[in-house]
N, C-alpha and C. Protein backbone atom coordinates (compact mmCIF):
# COMPACT_ATOMS: atom_id res chain seq x y z
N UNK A 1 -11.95 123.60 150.51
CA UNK A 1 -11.22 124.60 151.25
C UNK A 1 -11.37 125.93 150.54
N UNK A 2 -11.55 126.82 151.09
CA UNK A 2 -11.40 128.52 150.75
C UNK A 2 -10.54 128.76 151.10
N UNK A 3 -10.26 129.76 150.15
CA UNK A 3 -8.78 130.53 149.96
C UNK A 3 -8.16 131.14 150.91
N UNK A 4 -9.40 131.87 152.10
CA UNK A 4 -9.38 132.78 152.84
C UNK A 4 -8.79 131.37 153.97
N UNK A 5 -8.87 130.15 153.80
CA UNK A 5 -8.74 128.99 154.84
C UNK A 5 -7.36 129.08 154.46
N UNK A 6 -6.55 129.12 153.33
CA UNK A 6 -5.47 128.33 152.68
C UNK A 6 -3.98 129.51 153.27
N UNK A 7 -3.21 129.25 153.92
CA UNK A 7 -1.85 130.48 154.17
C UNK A 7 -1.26 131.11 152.86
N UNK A 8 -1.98 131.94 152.40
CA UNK A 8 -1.26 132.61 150.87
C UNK A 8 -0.34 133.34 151.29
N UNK A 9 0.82 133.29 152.42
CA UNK A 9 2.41 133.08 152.29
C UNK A 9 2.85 132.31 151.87
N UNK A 10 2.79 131.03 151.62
CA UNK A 10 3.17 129.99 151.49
C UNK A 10 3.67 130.47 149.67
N UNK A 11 2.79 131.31 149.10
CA UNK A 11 3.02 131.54 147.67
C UNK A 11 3.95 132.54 147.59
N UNK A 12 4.37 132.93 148.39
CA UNK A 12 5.69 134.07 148.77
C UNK A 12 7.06 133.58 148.67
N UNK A 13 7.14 132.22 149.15
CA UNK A 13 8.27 131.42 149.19
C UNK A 13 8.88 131.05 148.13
N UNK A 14 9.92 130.69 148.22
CA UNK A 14 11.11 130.59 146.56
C UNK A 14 10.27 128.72 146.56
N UNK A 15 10.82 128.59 145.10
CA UNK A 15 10.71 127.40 144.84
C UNK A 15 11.31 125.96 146.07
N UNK A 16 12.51 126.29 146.39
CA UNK A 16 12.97 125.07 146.97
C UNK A 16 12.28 125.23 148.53
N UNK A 17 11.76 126.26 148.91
CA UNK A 17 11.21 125.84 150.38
C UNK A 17 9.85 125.35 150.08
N UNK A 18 9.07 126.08 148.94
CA UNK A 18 8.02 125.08 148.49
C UNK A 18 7.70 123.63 148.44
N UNK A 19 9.08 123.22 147.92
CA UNK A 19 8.88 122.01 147.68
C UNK A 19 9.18 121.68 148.97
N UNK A 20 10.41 121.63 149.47
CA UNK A 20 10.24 121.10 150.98
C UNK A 20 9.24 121.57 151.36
N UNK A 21 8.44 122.10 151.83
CA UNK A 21 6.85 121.95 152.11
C UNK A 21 5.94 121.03 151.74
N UNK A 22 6.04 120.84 150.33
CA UNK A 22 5.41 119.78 149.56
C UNK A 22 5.67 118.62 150.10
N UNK A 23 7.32 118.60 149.95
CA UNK A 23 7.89 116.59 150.22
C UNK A 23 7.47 116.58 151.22
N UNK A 24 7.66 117.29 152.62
CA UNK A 24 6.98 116.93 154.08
C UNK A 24 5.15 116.57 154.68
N UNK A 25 5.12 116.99 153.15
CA UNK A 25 3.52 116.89 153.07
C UNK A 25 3.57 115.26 152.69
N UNK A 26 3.67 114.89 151.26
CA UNK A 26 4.30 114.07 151.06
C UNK A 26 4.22 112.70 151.83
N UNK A 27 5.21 113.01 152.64
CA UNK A 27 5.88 112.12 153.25
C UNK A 27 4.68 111.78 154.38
N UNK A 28 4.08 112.78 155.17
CA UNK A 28 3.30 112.59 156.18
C UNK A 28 2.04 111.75 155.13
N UNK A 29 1.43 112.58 154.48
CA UNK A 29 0.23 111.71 153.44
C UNK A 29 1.06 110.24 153.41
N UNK A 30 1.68 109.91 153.02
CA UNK A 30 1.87 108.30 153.05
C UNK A 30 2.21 107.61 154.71
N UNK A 31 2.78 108.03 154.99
CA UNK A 31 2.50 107.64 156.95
C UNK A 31 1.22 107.44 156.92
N UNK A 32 0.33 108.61 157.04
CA UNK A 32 -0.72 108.53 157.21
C UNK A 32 -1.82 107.11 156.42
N UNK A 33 -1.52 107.68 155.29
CA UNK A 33 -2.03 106.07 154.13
C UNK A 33 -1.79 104.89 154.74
N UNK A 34 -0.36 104.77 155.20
CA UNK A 34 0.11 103.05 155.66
C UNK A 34 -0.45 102.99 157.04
N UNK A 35 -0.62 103.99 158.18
CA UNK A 35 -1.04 103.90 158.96
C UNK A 35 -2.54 103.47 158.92
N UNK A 36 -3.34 103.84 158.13
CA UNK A 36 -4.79 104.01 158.06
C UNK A 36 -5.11 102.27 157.66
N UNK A 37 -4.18 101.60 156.91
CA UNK A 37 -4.28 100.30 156.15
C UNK A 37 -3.90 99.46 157.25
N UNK A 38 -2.91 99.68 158.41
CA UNK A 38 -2.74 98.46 159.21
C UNK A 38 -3.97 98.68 160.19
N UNK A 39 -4.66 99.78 160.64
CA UNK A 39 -5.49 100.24 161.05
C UNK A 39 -7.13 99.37 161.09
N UNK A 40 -6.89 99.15 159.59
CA UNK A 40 -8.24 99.03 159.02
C UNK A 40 -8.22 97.07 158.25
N UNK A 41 -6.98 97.35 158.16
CA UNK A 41 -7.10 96.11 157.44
C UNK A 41 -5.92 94.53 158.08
N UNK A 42 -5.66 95.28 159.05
CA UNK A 42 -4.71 94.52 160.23
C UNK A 42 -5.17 94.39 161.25
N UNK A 43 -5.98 94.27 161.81
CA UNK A 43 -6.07 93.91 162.57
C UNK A 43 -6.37 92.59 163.48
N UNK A 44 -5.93 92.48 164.64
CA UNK A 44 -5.95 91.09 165.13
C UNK A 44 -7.58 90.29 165.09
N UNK A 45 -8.37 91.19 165.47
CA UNK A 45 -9.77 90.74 165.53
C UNK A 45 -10.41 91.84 164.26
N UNK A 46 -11.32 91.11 164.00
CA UNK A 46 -12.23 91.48 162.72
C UNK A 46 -13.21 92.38 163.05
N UNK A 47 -13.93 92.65 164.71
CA UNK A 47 -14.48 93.65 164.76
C UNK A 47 -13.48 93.91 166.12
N UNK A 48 -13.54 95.34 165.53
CA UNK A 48 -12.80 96.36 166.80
C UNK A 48 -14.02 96.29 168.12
N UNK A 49 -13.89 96.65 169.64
CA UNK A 49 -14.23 96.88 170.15
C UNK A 49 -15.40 97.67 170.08
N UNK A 50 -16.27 98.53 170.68
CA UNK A 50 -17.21 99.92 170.30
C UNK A 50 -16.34 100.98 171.62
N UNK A 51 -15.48 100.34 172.31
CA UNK A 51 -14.66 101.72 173.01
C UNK A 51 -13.46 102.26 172.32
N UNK A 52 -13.39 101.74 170.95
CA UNK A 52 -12.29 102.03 169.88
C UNK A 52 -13.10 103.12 169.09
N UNK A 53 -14.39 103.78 169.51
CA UNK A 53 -14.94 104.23 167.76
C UNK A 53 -14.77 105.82 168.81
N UNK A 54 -15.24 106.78 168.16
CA UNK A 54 -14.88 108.37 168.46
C UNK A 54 -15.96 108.31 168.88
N UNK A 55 -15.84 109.42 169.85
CA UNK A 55 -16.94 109.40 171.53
C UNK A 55 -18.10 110.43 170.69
N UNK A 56 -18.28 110.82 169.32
CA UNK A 56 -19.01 111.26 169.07
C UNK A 56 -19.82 110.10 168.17
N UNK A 57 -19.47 109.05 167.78
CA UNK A 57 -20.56 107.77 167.51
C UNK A 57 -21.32 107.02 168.70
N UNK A 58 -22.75 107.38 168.15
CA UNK A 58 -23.57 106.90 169.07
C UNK A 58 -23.20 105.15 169.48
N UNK A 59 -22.65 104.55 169.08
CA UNK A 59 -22.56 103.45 169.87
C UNK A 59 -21.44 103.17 170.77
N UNK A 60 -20.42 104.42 170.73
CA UNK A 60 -19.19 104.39 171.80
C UNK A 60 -19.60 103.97 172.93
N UNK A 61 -18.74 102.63 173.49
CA UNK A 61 -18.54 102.39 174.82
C UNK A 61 -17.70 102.86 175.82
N UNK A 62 -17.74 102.77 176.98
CA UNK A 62 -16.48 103.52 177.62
C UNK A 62 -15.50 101.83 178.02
N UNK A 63 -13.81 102.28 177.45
CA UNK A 63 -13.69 100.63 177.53
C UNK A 63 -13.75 100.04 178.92
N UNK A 64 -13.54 98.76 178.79
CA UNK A 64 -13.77 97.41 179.99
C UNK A 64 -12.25 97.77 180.46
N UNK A 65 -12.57 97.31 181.53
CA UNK A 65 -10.94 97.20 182.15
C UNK A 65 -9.94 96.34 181.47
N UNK A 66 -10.45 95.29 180.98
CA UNK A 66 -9.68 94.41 180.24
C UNK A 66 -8.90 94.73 178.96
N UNK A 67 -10.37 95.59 178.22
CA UNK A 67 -9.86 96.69 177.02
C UNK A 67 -8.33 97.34 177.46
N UNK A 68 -8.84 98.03 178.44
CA UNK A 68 -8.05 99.07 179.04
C UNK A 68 -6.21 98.80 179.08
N UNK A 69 -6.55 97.26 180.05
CA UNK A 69 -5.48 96.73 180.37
C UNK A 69 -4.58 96.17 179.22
N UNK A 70 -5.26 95.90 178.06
CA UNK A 70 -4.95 95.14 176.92
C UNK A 70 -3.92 96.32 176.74
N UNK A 71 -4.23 97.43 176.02
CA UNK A 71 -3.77 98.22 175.51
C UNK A 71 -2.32 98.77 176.39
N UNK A 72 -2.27 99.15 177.74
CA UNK A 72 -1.62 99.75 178.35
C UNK A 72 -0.44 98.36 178.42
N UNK A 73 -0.93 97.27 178.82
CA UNK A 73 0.06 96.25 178.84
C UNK A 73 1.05 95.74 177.50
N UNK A 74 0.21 96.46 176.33
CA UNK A 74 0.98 96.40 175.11
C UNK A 74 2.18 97.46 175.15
N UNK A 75 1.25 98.57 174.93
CA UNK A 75 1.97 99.83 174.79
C UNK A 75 3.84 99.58 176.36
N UNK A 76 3.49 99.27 177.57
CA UNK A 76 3.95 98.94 178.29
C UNK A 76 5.25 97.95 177.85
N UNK A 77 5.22 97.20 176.56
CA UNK A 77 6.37 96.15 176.06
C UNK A 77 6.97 96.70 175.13
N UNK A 78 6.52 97.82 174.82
CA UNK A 78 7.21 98.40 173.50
C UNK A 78 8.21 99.63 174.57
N UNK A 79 7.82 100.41 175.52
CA UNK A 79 7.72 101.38 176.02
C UNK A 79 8.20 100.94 177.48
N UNK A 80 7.67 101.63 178.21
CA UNK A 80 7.07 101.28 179.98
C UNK A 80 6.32 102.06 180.15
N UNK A 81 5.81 101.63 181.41
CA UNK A 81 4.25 102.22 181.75
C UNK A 81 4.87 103.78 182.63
N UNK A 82 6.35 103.69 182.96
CA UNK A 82 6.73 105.41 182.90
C UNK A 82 6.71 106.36 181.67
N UNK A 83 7.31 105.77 180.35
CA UNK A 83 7.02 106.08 179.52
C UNK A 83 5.59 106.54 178.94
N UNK A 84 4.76 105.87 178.98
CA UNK A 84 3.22 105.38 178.94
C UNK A 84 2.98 106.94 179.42
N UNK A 85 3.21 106.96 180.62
CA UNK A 85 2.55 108.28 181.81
C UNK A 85 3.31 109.61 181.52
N UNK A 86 4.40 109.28 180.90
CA UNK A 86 5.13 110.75 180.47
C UNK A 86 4.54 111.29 178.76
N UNK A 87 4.05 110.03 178.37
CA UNK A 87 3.39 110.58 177.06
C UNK A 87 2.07 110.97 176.99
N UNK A 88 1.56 110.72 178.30
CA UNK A 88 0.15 111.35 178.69
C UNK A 88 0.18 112.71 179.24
N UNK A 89 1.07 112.53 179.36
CA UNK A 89 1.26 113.76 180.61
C UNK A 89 1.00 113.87 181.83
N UNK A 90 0.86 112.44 182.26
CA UNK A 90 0.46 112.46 183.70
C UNK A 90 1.74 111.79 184.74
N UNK A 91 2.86 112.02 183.72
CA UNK A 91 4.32 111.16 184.90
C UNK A 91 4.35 112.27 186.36
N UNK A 92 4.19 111.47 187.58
CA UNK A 92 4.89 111.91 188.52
C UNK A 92 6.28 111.55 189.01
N UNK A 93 7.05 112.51 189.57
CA UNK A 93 8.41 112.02 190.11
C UNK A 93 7.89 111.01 191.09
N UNK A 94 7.23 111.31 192.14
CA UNK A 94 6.94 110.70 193.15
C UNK A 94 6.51 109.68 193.18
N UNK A 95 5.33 109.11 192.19
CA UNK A 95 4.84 107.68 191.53
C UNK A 95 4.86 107.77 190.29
N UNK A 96 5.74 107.32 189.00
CA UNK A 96 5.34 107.61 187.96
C UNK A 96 4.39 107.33 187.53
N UNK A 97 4.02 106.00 187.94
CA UNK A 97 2.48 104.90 187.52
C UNK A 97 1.35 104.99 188.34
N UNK A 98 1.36 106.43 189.07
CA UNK A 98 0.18 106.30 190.28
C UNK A 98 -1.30 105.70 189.22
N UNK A 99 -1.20 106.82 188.21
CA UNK A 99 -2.77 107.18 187.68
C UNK A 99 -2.76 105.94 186.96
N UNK A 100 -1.73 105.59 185.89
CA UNK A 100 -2.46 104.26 185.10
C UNK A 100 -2.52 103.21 185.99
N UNK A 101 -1.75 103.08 187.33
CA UNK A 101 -2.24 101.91 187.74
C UNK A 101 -3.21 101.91 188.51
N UNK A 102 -4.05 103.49 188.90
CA UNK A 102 -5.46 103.35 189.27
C UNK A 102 -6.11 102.64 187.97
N UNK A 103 -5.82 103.26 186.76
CA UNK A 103 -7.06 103.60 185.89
C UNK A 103 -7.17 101.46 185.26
N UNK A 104 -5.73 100.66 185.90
CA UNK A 104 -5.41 99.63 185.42
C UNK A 104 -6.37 98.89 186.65
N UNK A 105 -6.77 99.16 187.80
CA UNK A 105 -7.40 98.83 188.69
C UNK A 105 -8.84 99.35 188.86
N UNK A 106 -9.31 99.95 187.58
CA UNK A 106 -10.95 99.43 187.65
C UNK A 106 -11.10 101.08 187.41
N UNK A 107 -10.61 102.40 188.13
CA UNK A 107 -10.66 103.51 187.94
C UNK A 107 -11.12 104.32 186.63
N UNK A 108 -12.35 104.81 186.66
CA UNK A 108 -12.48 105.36 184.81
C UNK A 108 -11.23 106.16 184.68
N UNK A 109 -11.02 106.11 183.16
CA UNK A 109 -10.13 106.94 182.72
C UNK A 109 -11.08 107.81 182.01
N UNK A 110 -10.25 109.25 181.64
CA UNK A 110 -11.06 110.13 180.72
C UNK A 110 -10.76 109.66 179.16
N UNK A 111 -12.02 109.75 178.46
CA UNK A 111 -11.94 109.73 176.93
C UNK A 111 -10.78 110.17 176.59
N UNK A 112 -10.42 111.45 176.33
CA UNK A 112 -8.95 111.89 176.34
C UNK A 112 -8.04 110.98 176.05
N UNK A 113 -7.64 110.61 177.50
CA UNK A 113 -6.39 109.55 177.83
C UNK A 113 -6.38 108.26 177.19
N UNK A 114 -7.79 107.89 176.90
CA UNK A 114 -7.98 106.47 176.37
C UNK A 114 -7.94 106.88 174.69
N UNK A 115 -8.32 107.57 174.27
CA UNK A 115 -8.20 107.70 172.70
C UNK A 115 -6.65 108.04 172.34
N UNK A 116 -5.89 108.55 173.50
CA UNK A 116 -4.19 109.07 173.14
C UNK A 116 -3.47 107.25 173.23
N UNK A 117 -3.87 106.53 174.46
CA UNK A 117 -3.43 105.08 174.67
C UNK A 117 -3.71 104.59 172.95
N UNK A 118 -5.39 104.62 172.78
CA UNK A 118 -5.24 103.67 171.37
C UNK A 118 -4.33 104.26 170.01
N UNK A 119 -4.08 105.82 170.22
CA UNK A 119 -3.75 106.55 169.19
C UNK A 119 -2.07 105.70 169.23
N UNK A 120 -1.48 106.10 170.51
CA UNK A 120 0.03 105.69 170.59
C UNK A 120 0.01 104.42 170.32
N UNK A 121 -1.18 103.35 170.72
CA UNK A 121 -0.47 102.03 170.23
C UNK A 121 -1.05 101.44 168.59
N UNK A 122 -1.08 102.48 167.97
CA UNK A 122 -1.47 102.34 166.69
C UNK A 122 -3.00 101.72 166.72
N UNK A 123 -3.26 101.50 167.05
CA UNK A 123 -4.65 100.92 167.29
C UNK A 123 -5.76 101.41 166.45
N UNK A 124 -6.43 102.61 166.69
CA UNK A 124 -7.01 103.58 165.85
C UNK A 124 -6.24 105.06 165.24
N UNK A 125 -6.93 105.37 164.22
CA UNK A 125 -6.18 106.56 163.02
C UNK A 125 -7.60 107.91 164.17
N UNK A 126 -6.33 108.96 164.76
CA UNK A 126 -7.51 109.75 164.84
C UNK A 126 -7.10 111.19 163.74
N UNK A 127 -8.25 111.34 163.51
CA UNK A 127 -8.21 112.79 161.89
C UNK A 127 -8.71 113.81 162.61
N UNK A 128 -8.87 114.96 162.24
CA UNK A 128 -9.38 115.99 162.72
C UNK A 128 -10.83 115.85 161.68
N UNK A 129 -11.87 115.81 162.19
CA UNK A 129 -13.38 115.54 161.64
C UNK A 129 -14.01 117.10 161.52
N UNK A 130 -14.40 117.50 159.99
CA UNK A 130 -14.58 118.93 160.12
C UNK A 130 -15.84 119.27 159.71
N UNK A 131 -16.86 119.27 160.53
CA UNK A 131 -18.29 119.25 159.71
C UNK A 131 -18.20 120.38 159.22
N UNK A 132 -19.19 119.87 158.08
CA UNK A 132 -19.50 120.63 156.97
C UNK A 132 -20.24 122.05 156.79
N UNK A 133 -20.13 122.85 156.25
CA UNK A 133 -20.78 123.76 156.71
C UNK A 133 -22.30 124.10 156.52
N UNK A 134 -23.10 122.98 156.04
CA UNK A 134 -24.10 122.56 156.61
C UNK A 134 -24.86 121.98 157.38
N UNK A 135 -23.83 121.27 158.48
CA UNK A 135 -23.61 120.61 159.69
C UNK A 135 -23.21 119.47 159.52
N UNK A 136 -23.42 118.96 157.81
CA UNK A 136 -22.81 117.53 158.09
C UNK A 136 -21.79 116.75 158.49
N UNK A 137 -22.01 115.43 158.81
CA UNK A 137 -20.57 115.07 159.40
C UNK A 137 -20.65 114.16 158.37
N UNK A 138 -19.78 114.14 157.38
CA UNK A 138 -19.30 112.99 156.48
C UNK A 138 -18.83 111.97 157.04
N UNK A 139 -18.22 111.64 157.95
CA UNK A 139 -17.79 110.47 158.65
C UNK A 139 -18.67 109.73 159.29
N UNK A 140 -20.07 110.22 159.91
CA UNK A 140 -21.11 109.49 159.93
C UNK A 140 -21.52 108.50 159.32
N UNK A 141 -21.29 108.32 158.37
CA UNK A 141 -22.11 107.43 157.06
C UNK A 141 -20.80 105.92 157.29
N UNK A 142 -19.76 106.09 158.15
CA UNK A 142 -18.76 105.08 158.40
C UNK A 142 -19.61 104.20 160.05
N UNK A 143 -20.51 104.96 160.29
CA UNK A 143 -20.99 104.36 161.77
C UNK A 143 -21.65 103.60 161.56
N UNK A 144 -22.14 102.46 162.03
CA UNK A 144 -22.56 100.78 161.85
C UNK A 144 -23.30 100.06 162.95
């Protein structure tokens, strides 16, 4: 990171909002950590899907309906599938479940919607991926 990247207000601030800055940092870095471990090392099946990997790895699939359904019918027991559609942003008053129960009936969904489904049901960790400023993508070298 460069400096010119980094908020040098942040060095303006008294000690105790610093640190609350810090602990909230903190706190998210370990979410993040425990999240990344059930992620990676919990899971029910030993290979993930290829409609689970980021639509910028060449072997991304677009998922199966079954995929599809898996996920939404989970997320759906924790939640409901109104819930489901209000965290997409696609709740209507009028049908709340119009769209997922197209997209549950064979209908593509957009990448988008399907990477927010696996994101909410913990499924996959998504990061912000920042190539390099020689174009590389360090996360490449994770594709298989």
């Amino acid at each position: 990171m460069n400096t010119h990247d980094m908020n040098l207000n942040l060095l303006e601030l008294d000690f105790d909002a610093q640190e609350k800055i810090n602990q909230k940092f903190n706190f998210e870095k370990n979410l993040s950590i425990a999240h990344c471990a059930v992620v990676n090392f919990c899971p029910q099946k030993a290979i993930l899907p290829d409609s689970y990997r980021s639509i910028d790895d060449p072997k991304y699939q677009h998922p199966t309906q079954n995929e599809f359904n898996e996920v939404v019918e989970h997320l759906a027991q924790v939640h409901s599938l109104g819930v489901v559609s209000k965290m997409l942003g696609i709740y209507r008053k009028n049908d709340p479940n119009k769209t997922i129960k197209n997209w549950m009936n064979g209908a593509k969904i957009p990448y988008t919607a399907w990477r927010m489904l696996l994101v909410l049901d913990g499924r996959v960790v998504q990061t912000n991926r920042l190539t390099m400023p020689d174009g590389d993508k360090p996360w490449a070298k994770y594709y298989d």
